[in-house]
PDB file of N, CA and C in Angstrom:
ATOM      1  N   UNK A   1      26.345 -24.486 -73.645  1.00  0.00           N
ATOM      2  CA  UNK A   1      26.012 -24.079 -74.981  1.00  0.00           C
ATOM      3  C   UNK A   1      25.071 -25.009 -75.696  1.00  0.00           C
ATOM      4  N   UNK A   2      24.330 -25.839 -75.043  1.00  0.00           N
ATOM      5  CA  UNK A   2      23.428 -26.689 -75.808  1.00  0.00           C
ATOM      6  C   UNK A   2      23.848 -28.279 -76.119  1.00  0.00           C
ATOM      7  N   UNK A   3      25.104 -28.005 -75.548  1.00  0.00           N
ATOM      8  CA  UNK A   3      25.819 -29.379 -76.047  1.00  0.00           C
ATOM      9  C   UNK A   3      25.346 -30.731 -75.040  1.00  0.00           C
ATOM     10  N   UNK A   4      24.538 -31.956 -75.502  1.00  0.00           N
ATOM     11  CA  UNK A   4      24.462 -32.760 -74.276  1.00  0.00           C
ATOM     12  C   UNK A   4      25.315 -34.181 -74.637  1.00  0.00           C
ATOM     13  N   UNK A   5      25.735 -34.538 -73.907  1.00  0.00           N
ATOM     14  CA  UNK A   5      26.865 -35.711 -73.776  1.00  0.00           C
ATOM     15  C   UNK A   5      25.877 -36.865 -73.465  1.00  0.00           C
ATOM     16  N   UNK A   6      25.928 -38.197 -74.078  1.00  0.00           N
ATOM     17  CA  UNK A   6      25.317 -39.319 -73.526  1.00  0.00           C
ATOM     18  C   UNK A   6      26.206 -40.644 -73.512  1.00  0.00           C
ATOM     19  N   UNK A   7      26.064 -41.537 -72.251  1.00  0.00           N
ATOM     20  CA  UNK A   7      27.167 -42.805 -72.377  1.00  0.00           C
ATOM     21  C   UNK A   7      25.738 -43.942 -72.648  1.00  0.00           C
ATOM     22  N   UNK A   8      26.292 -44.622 -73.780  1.00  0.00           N
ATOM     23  CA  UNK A   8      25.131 -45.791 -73.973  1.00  0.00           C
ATOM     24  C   UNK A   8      26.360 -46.548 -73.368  1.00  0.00           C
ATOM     25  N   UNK A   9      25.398 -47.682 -72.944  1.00  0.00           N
ATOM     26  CA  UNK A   9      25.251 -49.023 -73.159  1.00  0.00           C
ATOM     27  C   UNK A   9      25.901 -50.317 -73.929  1.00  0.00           C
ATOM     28  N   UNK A  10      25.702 -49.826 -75.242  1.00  0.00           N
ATOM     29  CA  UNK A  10      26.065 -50.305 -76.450  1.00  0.00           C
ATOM     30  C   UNK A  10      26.735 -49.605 -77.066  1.00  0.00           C
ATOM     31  N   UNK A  11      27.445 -50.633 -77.681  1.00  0.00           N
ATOM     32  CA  UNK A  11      29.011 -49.780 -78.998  1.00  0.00           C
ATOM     33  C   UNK A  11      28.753 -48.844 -79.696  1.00  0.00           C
ATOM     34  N   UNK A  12      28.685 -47.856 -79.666  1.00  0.00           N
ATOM     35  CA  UNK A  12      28.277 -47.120 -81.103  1.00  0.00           C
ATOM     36  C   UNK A  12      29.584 -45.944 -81.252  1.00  0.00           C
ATOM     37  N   UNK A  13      29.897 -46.231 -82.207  1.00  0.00           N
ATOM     38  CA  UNK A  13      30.970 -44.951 -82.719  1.00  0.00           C
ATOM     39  C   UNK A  13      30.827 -43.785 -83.695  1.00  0.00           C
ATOM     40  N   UNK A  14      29.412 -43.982 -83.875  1.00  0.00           N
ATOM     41  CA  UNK A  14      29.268 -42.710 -84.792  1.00  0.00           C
ATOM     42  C   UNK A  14      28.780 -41.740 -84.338  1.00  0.00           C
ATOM     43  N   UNK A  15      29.681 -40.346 -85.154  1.00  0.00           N
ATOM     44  CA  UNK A  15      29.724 -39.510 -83.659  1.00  0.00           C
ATOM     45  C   UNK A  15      28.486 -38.474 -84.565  1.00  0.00           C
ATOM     46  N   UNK A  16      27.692 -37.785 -83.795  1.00  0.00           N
ATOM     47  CA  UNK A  16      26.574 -36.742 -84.819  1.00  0.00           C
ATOM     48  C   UNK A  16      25.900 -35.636 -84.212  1.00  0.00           C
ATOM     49  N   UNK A  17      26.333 -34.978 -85.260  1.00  0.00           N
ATOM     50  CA  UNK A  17      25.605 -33.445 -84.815  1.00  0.00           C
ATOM     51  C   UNK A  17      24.137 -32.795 -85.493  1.00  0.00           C
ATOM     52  N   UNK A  18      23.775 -32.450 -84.868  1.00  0.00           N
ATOM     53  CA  UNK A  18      22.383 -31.920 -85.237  1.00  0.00           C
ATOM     54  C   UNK A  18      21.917 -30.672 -84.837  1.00  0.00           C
ATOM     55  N   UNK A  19      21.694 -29.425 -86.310  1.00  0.00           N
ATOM     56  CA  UNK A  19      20.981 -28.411 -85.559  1.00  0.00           C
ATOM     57  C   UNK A  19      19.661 -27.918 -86.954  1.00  0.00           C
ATOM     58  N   UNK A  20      19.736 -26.633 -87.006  1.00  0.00           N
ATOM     59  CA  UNK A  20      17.989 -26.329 -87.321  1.00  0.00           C
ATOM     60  C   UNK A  20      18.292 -26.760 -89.165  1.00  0.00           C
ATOM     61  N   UNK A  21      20.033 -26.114 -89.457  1.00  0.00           N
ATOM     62  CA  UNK A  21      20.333 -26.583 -90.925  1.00  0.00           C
ATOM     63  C   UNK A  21      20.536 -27.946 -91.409  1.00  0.00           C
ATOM     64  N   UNK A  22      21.511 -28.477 -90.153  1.00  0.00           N
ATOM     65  CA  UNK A  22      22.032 -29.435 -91.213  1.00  0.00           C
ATOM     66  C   UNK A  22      22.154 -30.304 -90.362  1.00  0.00           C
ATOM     67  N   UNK A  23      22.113 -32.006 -90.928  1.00  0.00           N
ATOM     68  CA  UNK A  23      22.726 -33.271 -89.684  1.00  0.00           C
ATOM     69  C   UNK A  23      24.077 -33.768 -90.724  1.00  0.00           C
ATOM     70  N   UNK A  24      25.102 -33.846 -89.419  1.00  0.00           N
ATOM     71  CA  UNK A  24      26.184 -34.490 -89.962  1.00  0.00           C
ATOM     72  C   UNK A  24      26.339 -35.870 -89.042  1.00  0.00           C
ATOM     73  N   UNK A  25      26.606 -37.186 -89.937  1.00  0.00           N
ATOM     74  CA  UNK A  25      26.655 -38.290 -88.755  1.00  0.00           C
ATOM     75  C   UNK A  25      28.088 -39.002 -89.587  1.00  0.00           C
ATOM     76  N   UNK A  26      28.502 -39.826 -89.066  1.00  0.00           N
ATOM     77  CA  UNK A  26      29.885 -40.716 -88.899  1.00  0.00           C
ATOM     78  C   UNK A  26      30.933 -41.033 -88.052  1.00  0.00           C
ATOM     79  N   UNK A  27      31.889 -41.455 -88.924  1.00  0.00           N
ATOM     80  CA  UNK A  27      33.086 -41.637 -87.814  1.00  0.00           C
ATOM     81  C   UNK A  27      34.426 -40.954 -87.884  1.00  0.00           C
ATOM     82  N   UNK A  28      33.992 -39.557 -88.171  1.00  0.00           N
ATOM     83  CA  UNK A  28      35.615 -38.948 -88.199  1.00  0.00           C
ATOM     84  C   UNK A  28      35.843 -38.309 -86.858  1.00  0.00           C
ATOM     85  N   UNK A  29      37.207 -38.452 -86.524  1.00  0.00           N
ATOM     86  CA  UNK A  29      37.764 -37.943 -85.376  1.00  0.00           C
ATOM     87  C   UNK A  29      38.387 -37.058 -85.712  1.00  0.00           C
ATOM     88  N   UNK A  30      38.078 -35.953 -84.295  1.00  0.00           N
ATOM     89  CA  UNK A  30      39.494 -35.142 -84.871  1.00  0.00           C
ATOM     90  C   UNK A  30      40.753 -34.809 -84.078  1.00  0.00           C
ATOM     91  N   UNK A  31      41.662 -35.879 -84.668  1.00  0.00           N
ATOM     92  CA  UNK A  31      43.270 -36.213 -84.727  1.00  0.00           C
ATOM     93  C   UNK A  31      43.919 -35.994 -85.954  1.00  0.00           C
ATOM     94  N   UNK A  32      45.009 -36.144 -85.939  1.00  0.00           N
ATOM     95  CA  UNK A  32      45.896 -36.084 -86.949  1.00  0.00           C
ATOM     96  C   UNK A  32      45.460 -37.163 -87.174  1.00  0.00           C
ATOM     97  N   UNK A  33      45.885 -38.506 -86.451  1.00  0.00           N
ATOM     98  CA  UNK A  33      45.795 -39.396 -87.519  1.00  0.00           C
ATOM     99  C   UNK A  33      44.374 -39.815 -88.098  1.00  0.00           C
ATOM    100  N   UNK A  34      43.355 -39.309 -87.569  1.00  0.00           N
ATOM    101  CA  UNK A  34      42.181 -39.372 -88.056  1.00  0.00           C
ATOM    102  C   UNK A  34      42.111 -39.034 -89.483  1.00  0.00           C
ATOM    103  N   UNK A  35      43.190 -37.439 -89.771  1.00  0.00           N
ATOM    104  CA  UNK A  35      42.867 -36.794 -91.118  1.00  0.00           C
ATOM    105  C   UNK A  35      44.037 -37.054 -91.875  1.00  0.00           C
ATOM    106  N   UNK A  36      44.782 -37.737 -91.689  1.00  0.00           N
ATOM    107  CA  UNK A  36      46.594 -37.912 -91.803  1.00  0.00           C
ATOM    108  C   UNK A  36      46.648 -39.764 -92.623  1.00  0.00           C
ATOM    109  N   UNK A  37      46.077 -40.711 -91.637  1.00  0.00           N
ATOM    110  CA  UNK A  37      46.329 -41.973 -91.706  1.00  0.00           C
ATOM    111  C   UNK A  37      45.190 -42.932 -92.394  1.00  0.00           C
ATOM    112  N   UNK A  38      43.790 -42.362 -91.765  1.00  0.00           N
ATOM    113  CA  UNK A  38      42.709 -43.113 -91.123  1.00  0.00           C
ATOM    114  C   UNK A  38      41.938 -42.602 -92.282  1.00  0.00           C
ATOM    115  N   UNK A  39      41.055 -43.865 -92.756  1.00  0.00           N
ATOM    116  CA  UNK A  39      39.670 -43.624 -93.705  1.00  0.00           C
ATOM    117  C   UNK A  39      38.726 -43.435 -93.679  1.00  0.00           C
ATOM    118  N   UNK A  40      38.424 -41.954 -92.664  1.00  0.00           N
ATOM    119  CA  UNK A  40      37.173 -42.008 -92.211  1.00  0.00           C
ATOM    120  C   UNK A  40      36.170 -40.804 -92.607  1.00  0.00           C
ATOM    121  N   UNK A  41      35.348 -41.087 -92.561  1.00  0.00           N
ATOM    122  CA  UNK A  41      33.655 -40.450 -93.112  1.00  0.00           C
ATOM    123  C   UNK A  41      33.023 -40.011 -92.452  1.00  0.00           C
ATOM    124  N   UNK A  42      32.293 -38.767 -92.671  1.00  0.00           N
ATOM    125  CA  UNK A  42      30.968 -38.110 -92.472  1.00  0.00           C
ATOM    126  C   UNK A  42      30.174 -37.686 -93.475  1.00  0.00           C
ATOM    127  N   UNK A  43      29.042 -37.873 -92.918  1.00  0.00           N
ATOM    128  CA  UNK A  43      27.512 -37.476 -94.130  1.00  0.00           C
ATOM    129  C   UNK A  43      27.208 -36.485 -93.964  1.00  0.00           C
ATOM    130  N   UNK A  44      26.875 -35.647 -94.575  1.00  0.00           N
ATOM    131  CA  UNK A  44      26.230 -34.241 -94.346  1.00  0.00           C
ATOM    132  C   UNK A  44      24.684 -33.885 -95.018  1.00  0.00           C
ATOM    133  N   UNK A  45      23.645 -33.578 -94.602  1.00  0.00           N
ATOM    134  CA  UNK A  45      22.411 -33.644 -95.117  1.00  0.00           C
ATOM    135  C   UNK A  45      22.278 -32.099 -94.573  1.00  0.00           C
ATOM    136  N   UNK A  46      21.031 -31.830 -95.474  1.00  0.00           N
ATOM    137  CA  UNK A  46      20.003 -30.733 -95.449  1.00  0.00           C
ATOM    138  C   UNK A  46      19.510 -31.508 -94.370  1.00  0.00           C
ATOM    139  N   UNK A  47      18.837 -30.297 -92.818  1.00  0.00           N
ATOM    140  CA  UNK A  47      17.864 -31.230 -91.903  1.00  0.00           C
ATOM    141  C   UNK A  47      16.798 -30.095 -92.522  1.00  0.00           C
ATOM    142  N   UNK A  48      16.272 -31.131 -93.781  1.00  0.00           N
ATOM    143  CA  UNK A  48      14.550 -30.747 -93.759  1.00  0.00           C
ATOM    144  C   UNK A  48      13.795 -32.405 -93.636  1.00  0.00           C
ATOM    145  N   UNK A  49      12.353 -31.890 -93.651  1.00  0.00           N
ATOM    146  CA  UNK A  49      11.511 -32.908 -93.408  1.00  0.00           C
ATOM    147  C   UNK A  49      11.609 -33.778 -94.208  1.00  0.00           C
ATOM    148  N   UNK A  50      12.211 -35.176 -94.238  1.00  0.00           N
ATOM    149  CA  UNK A  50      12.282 -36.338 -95.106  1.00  0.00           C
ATOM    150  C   UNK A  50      11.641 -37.457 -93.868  1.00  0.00           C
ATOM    151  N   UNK A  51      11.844 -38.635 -94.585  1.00  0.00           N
ATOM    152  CA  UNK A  51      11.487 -39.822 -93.746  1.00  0.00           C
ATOM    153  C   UNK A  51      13.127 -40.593 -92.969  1.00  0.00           C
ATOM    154  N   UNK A  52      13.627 -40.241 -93.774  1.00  0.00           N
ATOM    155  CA  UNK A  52      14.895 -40.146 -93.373  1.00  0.00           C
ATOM    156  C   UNK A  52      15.167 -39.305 -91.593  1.00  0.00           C
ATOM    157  N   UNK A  53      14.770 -38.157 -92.019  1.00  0.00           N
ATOM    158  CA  UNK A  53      14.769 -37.196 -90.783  1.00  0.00           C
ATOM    159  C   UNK A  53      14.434 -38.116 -89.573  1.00  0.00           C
ATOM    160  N   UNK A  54      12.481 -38.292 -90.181  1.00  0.00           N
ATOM    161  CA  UNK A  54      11.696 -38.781 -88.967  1.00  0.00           C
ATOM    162  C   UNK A  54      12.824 -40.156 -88.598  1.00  0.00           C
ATOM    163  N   UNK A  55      13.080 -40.985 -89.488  1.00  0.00           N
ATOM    164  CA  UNK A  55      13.655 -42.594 -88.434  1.00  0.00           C
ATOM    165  C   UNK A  55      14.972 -42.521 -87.835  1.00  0.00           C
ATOM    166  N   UNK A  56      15.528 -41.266 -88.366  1.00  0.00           N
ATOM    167  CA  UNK A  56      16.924 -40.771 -87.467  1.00  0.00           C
ATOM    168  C   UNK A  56      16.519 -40.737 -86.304  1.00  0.00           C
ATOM    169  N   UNK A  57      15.675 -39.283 -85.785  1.00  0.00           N
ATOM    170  CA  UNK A  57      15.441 -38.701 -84.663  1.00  0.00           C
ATOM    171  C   UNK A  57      14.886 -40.022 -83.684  1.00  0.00           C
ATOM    172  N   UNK A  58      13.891 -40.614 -84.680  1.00  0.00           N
ATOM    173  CA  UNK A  58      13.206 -41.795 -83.341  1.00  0.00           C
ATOM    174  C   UNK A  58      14.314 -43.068 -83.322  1.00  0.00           C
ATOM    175  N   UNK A  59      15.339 -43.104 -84.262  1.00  0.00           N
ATOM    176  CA  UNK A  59      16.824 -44.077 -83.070  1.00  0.00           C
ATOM    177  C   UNK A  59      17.061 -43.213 -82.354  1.00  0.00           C
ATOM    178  N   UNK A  60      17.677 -41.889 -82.682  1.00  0.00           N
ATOM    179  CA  UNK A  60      18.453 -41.066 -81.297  1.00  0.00           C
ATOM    180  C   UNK A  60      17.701 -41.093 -80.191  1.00  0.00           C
ATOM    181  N   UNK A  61      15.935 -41.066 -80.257  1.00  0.00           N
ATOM    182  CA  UNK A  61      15.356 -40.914 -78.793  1.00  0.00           C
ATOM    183  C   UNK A  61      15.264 -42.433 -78.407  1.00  0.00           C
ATOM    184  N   UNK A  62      15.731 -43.265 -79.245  1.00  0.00           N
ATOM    185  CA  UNK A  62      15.492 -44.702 -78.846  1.00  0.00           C
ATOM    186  C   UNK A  62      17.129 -45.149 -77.914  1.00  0.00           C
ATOM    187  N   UNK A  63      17.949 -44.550 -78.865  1.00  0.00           N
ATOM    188  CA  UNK A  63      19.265 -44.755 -78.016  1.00  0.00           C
ATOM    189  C   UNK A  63      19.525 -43.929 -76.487  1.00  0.00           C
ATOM    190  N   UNK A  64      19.503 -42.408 -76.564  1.00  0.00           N
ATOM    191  CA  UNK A  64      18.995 -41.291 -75.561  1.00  0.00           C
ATOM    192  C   UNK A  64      18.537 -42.209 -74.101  1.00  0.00           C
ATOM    193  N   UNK A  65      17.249 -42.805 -74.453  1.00  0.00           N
ATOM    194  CA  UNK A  65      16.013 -43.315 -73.603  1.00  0.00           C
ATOM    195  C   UNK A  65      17.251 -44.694 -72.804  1.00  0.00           C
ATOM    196  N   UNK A  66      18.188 -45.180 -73.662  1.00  0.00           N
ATOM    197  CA  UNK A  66      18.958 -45.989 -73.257  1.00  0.00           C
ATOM    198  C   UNK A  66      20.308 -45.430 -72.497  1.00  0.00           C
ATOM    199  N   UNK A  67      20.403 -44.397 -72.686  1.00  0.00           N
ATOM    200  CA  UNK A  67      21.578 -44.244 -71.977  1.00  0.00           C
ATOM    201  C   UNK A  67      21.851 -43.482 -70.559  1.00  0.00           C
ATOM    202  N   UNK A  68      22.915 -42.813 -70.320  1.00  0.00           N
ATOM    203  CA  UNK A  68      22.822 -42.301 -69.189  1.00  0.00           C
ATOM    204  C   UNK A  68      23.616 -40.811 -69.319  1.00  0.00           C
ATOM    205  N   UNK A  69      22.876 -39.478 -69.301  1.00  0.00           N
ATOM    206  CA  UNK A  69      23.494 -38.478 -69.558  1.00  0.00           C
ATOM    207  C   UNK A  69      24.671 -38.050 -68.514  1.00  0.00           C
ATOM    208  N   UNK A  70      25.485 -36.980 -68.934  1.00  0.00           N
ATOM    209  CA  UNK A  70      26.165 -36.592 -68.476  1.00  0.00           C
ATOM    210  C   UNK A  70      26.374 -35.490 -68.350  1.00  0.00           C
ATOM    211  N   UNK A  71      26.296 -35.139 -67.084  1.00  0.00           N
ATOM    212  CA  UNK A  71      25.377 -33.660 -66.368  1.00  0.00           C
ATOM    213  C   UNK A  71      26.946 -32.842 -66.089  1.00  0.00           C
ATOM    214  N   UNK A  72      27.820 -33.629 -65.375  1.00  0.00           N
ATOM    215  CA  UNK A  72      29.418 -33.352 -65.087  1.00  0.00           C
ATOM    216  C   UNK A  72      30.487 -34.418 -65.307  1.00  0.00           C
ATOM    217  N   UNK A  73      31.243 -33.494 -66.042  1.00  0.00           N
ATOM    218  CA  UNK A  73      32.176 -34.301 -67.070  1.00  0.00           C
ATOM    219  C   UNK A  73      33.506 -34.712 -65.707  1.00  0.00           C
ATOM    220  N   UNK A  74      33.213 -34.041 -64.453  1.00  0.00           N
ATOM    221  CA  UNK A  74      34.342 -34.784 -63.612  1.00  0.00           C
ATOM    222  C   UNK A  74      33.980 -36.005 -63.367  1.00  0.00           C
ATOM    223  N   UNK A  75      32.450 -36.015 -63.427  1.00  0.00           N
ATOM    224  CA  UNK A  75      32.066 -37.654 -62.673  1.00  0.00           C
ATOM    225  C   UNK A  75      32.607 -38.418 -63.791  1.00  0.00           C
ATOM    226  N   UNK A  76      33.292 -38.719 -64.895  1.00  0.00           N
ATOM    227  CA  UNK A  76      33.125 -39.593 -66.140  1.00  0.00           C
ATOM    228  C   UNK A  76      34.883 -40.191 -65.792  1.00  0.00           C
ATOM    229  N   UNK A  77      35.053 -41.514 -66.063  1.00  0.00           N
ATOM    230  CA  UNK A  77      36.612 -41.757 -65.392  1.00  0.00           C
ATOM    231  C   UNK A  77      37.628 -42.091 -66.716  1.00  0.00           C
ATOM    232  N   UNK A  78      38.290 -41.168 -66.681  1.00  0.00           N
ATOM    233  CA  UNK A  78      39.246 -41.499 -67.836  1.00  0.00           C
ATOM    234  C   UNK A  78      40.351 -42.463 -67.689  1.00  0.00           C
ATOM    235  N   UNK A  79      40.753 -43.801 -68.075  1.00  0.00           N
ATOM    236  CA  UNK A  79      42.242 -44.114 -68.016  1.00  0.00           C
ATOM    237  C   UNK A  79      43.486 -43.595 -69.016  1.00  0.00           C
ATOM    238  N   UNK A  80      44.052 -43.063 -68.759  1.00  0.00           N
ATOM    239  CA  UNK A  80      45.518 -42.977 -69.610  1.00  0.00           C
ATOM    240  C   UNK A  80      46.041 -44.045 -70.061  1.00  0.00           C
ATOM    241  N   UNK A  81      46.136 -45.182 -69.487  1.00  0.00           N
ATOM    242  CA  UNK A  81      47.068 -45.890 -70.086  1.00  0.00           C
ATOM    243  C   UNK A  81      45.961 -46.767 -71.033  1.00  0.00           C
ATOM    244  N   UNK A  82      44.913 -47.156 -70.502  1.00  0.00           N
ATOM    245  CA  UNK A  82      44.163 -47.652 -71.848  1.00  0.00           C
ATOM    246  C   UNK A  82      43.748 -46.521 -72.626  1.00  0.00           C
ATOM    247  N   UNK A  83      43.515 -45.549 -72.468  1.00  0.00           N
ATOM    248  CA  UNK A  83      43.602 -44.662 -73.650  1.00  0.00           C
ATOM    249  C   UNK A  83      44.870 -44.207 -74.526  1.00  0.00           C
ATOM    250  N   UNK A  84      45.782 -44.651 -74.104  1.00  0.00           N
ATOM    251  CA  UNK A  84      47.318 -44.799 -74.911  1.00  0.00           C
ATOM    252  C   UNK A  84      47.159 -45.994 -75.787  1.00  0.00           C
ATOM    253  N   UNK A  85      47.375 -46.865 -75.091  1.00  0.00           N
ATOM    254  CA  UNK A  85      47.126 -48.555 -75.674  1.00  0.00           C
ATOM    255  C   UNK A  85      46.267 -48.261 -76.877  1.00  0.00           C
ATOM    256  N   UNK A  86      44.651 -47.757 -76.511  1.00  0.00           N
ATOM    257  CA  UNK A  86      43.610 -47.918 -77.724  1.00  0.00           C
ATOM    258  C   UNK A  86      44.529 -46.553 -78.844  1.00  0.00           C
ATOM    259  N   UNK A  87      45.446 -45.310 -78.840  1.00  0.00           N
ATOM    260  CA  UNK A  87      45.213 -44.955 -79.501  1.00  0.00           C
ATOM    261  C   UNK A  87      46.568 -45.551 -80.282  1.00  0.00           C
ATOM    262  N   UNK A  88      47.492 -45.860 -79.660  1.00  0.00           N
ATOM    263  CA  UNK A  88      48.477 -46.709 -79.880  1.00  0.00           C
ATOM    264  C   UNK A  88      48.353 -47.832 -80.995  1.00  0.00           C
ATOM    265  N   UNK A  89      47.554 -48.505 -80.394  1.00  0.00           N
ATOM    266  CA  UNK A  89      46.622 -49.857 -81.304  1.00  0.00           C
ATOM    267  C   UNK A  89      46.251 -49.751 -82.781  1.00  0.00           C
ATOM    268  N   UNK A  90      45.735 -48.787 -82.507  1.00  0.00           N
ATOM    269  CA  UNK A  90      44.263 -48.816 -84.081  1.00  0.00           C
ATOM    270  C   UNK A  90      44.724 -47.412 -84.947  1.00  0.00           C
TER     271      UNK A  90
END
């Protein structure tokens, strides 16, 4: 459906969507405790032509150019128990 997955390199947790209306970028998850516990944010913009627009798009192709897509989501390795721990944790 258009959707492309990328693993950087580098930390980044803000998660963002982009189509012909609108860009939404931040860090909300969606969990309970994301919407339940946790103080977290997203931006929502008009995607028209600002300068804003243009220096978004050229990080995403700057980050993109850095990472490594993901064509099949079997190749990608999940742990359970550190993914317990991290959601356990924070």
């Amino acid at each position: 459906g258009g959707i492309e997955v990328y693993f950087s390199p580098k930390m980044l947790h803000t998660k963002l969507v982009v189509n012909d209306c609108m860009i939404s970028f931040g860090s909300t998850n969606i969990t309970k405790k994301a919407f339940g516990q946790l103080d977290e944010l997203n931006l929502f913009l008009e995607n028209t032509e600002s300068d804003f627009k243009s220096t978004l798009y050229k990080s995403i192709a700057d980050d993109i150019g850095e990472s490594q897509r993901i064509s099949d989501y079997k190749k990608v390795r999940y742990n359970r128990i550190l993914a317990f721990l991290e959601g356990f944790l924070v």
